[in-house]
C-alpha atoms as a PDB file:
ATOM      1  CA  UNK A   1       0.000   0.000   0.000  1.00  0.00           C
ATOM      2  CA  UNK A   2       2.989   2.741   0.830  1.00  0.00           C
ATOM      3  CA  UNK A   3       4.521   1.581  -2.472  1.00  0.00           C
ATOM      4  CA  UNK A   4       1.479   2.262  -3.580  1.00  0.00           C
ATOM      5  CA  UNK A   5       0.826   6.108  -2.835  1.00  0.00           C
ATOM      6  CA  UNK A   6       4.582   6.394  -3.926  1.00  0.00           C
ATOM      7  CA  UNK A   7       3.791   5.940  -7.464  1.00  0.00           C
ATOM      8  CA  UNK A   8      -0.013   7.417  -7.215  1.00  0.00           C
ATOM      9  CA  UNK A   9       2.326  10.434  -5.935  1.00  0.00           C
ATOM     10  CA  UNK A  10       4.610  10.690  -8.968  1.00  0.00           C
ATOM     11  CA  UNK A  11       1.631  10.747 -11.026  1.00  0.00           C
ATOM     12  CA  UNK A  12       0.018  13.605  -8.852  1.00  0.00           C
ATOM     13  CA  UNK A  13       3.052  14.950  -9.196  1.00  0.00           C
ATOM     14  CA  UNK A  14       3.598  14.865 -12.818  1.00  0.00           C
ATOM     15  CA  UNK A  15      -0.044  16.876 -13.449  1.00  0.00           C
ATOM     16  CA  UNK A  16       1.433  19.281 -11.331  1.00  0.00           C
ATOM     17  CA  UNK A  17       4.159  20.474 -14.024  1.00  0.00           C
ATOM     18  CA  UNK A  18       6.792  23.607 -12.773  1.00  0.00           C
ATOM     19  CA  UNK A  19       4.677  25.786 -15.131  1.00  0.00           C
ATOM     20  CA  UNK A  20       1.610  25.079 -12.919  1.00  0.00           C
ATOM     21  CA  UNK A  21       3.897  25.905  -9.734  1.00  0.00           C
ATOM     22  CA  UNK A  22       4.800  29.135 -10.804  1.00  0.00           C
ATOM     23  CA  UNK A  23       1.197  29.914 -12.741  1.00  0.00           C
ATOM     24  CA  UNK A  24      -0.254  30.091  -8.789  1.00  0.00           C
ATOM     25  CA  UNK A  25      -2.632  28.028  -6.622  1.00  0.00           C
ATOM     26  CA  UNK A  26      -5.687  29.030  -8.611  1.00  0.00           C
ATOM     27  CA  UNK A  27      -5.248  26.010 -11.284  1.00  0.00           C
ATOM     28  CA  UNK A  28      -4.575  23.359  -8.509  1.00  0.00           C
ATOM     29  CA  UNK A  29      -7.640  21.533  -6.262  1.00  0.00           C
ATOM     30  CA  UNK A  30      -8.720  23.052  -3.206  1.00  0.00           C
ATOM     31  CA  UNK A  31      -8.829  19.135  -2.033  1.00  0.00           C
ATOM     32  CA  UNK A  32      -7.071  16.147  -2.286  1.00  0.00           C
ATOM     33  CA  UNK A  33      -8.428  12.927  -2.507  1.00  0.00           C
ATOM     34  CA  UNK A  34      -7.444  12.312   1.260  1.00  0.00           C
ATOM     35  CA  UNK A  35      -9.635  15.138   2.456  1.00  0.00           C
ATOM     36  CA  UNK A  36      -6.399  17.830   2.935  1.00  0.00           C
ATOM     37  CA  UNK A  37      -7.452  21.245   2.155  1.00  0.00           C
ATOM     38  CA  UNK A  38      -4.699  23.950   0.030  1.00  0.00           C
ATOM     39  CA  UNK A  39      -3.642  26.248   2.320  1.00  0.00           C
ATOM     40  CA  UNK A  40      -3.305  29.283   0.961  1.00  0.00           C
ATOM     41  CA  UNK A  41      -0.341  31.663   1.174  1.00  0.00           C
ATOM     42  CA  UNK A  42       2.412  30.051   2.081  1.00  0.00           C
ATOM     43  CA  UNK A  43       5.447  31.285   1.680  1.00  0.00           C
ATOM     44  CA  UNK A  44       8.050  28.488   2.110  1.00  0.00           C
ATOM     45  CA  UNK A  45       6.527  25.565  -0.386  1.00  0.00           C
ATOM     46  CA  UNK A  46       4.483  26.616  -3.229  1.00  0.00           C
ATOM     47  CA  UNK A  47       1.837  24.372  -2.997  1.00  0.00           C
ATOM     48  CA  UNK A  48       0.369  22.848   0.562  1.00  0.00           C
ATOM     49  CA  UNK A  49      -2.485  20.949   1.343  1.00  0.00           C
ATOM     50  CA  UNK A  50      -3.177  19.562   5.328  1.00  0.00           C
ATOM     51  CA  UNK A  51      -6.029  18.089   7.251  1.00  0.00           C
ATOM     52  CA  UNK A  52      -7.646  21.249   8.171  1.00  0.00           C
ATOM     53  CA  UNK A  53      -7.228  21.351  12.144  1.00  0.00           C
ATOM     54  CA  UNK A  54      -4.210  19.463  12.196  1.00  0.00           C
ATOM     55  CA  UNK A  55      -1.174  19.858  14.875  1.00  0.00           C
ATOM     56  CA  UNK A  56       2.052  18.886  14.926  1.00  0.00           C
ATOM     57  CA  UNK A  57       3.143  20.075  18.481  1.00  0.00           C
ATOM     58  CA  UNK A  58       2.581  16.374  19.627  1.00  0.00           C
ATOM     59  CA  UNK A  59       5.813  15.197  17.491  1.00  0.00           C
ATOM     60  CA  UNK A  60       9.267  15.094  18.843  1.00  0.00           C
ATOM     61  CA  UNK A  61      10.431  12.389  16.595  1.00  0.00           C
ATOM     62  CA  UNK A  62      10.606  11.769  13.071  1.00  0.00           C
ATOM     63  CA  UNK A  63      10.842   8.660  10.904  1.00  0.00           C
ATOM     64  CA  UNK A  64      12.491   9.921   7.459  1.00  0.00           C
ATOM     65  CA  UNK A  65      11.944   7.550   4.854  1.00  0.00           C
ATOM     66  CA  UNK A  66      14.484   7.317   1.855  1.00  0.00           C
ATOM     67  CA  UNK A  67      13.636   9.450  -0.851  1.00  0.00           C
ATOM     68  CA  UNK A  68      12.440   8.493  -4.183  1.00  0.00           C
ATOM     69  CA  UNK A  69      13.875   9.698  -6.724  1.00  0.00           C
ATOM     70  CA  UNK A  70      13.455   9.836 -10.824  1.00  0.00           C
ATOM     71  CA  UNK A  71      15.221  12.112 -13.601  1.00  0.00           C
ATOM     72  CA  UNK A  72      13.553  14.646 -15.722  1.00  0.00           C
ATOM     73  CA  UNK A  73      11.488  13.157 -18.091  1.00  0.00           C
ATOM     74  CA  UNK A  74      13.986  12.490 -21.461  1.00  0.00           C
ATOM     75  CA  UNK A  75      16.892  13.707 -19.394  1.00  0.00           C
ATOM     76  CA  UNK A  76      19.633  11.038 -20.367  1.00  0.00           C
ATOM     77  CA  UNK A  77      18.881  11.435 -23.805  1.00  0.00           C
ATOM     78  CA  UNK A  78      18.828  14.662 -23.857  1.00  0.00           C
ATOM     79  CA  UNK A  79      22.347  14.626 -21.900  1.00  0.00           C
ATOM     80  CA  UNK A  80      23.808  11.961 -24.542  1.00  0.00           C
ATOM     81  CA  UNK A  81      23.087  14.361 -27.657  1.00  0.00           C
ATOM     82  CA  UNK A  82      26.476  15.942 -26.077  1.00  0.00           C
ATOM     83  CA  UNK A  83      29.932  15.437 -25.645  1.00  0.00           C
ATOM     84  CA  UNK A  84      28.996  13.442 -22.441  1.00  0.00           C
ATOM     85  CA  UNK A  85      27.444   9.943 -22.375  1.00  0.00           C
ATOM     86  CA  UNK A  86      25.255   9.152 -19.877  1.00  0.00           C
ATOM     87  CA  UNK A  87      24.734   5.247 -18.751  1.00  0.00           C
ATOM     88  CA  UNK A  88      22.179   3.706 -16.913  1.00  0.00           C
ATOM     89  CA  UNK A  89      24.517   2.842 -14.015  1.00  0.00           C
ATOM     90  CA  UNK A  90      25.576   6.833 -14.049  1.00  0.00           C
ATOM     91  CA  UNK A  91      21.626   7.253 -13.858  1.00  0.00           C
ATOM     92  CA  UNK A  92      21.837   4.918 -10.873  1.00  0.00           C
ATOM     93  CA  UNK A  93      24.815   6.244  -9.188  1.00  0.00           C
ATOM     94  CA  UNK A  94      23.437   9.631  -8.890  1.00  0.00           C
ATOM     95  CA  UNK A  95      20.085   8.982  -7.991  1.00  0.00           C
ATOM     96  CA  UNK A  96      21.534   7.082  -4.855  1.00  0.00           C
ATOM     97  CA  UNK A  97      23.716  10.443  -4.036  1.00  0.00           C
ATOM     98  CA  UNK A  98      21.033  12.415  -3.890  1.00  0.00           C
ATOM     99  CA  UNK A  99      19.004   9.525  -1.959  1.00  0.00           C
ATOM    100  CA  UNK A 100      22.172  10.203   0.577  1.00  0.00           C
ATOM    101  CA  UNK A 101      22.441  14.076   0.008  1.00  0.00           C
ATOM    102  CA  UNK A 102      18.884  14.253   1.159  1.00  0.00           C
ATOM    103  CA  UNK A 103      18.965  12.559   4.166  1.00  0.00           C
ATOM    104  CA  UNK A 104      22.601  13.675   5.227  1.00  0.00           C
ATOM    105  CA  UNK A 105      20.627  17.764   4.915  1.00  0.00           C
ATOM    106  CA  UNK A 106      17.220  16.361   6.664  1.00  0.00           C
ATOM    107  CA  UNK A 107      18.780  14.875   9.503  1.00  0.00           C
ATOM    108  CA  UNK A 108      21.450  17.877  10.359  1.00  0.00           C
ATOM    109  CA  UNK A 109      18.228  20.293   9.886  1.00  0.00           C
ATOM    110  CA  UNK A 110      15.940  17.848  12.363  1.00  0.00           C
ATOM    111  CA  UNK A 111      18.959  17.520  14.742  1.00  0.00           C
ATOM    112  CA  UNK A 112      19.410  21.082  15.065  1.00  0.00           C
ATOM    113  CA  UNK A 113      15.651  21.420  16.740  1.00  0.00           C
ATOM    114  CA  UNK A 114      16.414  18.360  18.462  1.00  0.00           C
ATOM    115  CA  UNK A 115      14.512  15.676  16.856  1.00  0.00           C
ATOM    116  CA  UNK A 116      15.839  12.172  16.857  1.00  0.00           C
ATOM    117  CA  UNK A 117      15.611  10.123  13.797  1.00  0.00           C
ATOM    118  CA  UNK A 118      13.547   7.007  14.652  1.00  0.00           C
ATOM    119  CA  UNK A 119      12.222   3.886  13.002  1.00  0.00           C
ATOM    120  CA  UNK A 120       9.753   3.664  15.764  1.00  0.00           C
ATOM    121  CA  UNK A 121       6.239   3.993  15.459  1.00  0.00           C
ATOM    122  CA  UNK A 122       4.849   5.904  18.441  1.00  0.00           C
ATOM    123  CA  UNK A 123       2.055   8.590  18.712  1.00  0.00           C
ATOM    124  CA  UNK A 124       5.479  11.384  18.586  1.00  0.00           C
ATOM    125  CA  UNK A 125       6.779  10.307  15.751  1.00  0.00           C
ATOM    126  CA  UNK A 126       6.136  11.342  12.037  1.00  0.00           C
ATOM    127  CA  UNK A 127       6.607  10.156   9.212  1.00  0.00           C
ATOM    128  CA  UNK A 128       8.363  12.138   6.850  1.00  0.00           C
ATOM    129  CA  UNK A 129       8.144  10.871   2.856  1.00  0.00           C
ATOM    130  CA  UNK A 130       9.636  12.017   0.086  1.00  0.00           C
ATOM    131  CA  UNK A 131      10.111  11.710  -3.306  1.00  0.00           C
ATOM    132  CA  UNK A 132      12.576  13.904  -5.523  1.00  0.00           C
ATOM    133  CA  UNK A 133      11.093  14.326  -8.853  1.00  0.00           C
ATOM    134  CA  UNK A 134      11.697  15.955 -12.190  1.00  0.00           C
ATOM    135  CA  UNK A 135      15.873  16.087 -11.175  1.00  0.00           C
ATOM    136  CA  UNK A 136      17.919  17.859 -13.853  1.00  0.00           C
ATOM    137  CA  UNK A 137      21.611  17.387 -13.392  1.00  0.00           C
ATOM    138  CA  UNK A 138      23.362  20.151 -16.009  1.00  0.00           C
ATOM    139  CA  UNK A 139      26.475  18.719 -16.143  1.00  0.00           C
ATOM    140  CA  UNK A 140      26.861  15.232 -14.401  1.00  0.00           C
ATOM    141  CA  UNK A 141      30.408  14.277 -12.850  1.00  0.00           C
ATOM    142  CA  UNK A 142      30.650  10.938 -15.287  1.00  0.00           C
ATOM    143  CA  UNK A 143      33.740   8.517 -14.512  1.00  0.00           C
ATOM    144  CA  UNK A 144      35.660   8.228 -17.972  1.00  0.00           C
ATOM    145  CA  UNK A 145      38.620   7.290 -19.315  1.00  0.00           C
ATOM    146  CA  UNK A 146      38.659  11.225 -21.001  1.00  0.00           C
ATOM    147  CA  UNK A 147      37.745  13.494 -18.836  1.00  0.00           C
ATOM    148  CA  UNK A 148      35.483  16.201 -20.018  1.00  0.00           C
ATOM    149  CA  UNK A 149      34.860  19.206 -18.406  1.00  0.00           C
ATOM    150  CA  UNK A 150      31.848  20.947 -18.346  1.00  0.00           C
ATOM    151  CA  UNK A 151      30.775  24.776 -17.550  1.00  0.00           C
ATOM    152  CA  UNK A 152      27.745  26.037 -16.934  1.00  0.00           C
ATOM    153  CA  UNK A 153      25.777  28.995 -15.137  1.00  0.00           C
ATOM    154  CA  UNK A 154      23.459  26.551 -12.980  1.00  0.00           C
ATOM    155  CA  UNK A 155      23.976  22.803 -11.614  1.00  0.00           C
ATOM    156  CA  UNK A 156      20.263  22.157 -12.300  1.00  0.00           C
ATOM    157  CA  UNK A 157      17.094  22.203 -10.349  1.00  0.00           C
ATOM    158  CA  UNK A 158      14.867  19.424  -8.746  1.00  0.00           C
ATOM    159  CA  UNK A 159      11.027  19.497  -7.326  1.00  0.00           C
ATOM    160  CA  UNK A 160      10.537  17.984  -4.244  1.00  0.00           C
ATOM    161  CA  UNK A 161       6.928  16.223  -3.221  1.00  0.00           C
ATOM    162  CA  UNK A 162       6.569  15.415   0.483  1.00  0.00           C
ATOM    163  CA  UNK A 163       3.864  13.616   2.456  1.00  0.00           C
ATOM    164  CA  UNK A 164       3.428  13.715   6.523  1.00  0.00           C
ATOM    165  CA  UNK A 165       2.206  10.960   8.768  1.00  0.00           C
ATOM    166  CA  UNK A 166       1.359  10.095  11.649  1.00  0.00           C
ATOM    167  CA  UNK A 167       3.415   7.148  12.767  1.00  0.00           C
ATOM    168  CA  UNK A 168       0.867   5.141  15.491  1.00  0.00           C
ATOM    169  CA  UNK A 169      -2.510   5.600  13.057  1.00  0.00           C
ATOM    170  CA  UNK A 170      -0.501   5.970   9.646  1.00  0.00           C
ATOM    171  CA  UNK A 171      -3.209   8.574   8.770  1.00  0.00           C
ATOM    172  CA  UNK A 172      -1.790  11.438   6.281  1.00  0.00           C
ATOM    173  CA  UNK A 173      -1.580  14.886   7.792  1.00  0.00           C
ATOM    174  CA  UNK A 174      -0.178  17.112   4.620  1.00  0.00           C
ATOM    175  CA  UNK A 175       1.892  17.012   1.111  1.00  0.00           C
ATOM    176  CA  UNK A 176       3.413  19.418  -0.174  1.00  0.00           C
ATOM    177  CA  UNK A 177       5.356  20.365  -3.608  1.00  0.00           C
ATOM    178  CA  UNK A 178       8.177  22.701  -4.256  1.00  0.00           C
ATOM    179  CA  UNK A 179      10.400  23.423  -7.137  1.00  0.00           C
ATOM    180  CA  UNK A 180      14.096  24.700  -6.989  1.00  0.00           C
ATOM    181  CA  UNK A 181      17.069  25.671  -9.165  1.00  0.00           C
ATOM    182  CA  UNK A 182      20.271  26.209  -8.897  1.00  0.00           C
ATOM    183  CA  UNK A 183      21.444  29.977  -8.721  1.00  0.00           C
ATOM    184  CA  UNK A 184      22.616  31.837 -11.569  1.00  0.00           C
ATOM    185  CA  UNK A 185      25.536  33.359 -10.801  1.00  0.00           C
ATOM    186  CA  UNK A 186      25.449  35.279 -14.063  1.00  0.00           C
ATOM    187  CA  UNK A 187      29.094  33.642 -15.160  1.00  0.00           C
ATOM    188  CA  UNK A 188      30.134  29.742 -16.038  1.00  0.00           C
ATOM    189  CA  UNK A 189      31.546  27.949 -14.170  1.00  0.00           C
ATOM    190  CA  UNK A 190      33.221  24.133 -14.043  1.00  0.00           C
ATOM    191  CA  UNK A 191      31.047  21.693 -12.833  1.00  0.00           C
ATOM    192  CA  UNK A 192      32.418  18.783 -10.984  1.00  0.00           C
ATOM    193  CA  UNK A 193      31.464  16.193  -8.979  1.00  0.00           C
ATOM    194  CA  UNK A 194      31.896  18.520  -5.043  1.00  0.00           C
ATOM    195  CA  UNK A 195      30.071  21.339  -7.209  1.00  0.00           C
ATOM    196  CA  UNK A 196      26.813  18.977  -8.027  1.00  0.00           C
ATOM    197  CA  UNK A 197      26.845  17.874  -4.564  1.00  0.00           C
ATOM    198  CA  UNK A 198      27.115  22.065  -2.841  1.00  0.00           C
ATOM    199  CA  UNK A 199      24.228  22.678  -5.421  1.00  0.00           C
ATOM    200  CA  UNK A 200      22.068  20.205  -4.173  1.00  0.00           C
ATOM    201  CA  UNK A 201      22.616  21.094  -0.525  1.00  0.00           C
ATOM    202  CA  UNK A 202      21.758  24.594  -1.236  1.00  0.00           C
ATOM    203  CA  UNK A 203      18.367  23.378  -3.015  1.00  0.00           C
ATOM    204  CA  UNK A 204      17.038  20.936  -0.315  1.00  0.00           C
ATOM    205  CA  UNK A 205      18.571  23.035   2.568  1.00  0.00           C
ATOM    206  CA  UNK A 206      15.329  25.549   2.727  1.00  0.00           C
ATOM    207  CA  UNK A 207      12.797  22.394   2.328  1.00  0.00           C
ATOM    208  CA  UNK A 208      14.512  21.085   5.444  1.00  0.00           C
ATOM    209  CA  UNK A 209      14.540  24.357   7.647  1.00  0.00           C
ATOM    210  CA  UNK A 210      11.078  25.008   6.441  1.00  0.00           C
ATOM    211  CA  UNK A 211       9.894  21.297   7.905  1.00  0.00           C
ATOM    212  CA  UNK A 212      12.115  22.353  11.038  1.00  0.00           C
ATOM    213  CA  UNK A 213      10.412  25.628  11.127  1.00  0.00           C
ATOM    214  CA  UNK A 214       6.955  23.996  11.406  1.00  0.00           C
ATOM    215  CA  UNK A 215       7.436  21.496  13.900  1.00  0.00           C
ATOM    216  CA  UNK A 216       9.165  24.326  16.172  1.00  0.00           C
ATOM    217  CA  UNK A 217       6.099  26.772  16.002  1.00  0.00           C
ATOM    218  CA  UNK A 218       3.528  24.006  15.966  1.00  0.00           C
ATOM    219  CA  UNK A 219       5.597  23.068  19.202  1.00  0.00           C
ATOM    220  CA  UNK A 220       5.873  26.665  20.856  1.00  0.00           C
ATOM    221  CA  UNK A 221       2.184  27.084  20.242  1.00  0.00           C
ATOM    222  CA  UNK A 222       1.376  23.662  21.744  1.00  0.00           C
ATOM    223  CA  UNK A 223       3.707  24.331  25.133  1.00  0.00           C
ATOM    224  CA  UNK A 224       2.110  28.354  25.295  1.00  0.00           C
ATOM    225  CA  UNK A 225      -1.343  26.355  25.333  1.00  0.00           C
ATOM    226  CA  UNK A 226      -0.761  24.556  28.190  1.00  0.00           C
ATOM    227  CA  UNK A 227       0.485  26.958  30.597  1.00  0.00           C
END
């Protein structure tokens, strides 16, 4: 069943395209088929839906499942019409260092408000699931014989879809969706294997402060409440 929503997920996802993201919330449903409502104006993800009433003040743990993770749709082709040739087992390689990258960011993030990563499944624990979709590596650090180096103005960009649950009922709580790019920094610049990796940091770094943010106001608001 959670393999399941995975893939009913990436195909959410994929009617969702990044010209819908930055069109606005108006051509998106109010509801999902779960029940969660679009919240509107938030500033952080661009597109949020939760079960309206929903608090996450009771969590102090989180369980943070490995990502998913798939290419941009005709993205290895479109690499191989270049100087660089792209093989399945690069495809492979690179979707399991962003599997890593992601969790290495999500767990210092969590850490920092002083949530422990748990496989536990307790009423304080939530499940955190993620899939990173749509990834577009500009210039991928291939192992060949001949080196090739590449420069470019951006690493690439990625959209991240997320789901919350609650670990003891397994009931879903929110998704949300977010595309990000690398910055422009108006000049080229050599892209290698370190560079890929900073880039992606710097893309899922505010998607990790942003869940960090929410469980520390849901859980200020929850401790003001009960004094």
């Amino acid at each position: 069943m959670k393999l399941m929503l995975i893939f009913l997920s990436m195909v959410f996802s994929g009617l969702l395209s990044i010209t819908a993201l930055a069109a606005g919330k108006s051509e998106v449903p109010e509801y999902t088929v779960e029940g969660l409502k679009l919240v509107p104006n938030t500033k952080d993800m661009a597109l949020v839906w939760a079960e309206p009433g929903a608090d996450l003040g009771q969590y102090k743990r989180v369980h943070l499942v490995e990502p998913y993770v798939a290419f941009k749709k005709n993205w290895r082709r479109d690499q191989n019409r270049g100087s660089i040739r792209v093989s399945g087992s690069d495809m492979e390689r690179i979707k399991e260092n962003v599997k890593k990258l992601f969790i290495e960011v999500f767990k210092e993030e969590l850490e920092k408000g002083g949530y422990e990563l748990t496989d536990d499944r307790a009423e304080d624990v939530l499940i955190v699931r993620p899939a990173i979709i749509n990834l577009d590596v500009t210039a991928p650090d291939i192992r060949t014989a001949n080196r090739v180096e590449t420069f470019t103005r951006s690493a690439g960009s990625m959209t991240l879809y997320i789901e919350l649950y609650d670990a003891e009922t397994e009931d879903i709580i929110a998704k949300a969706m977010d595309a990000r790019a690398d910055r422009d920094n108006g000049y080229m610049q050599w892209q290698t294997g370190p560079a890929n990796r900073a880039a992606g940091a710097r893309m899922m770094r505010p998607w990790a402060e942003t869940l960090r943010n929410a469980l520390d106001e849901a859980r200020s608001s929850s401790s003001a409440s009960k004094e």
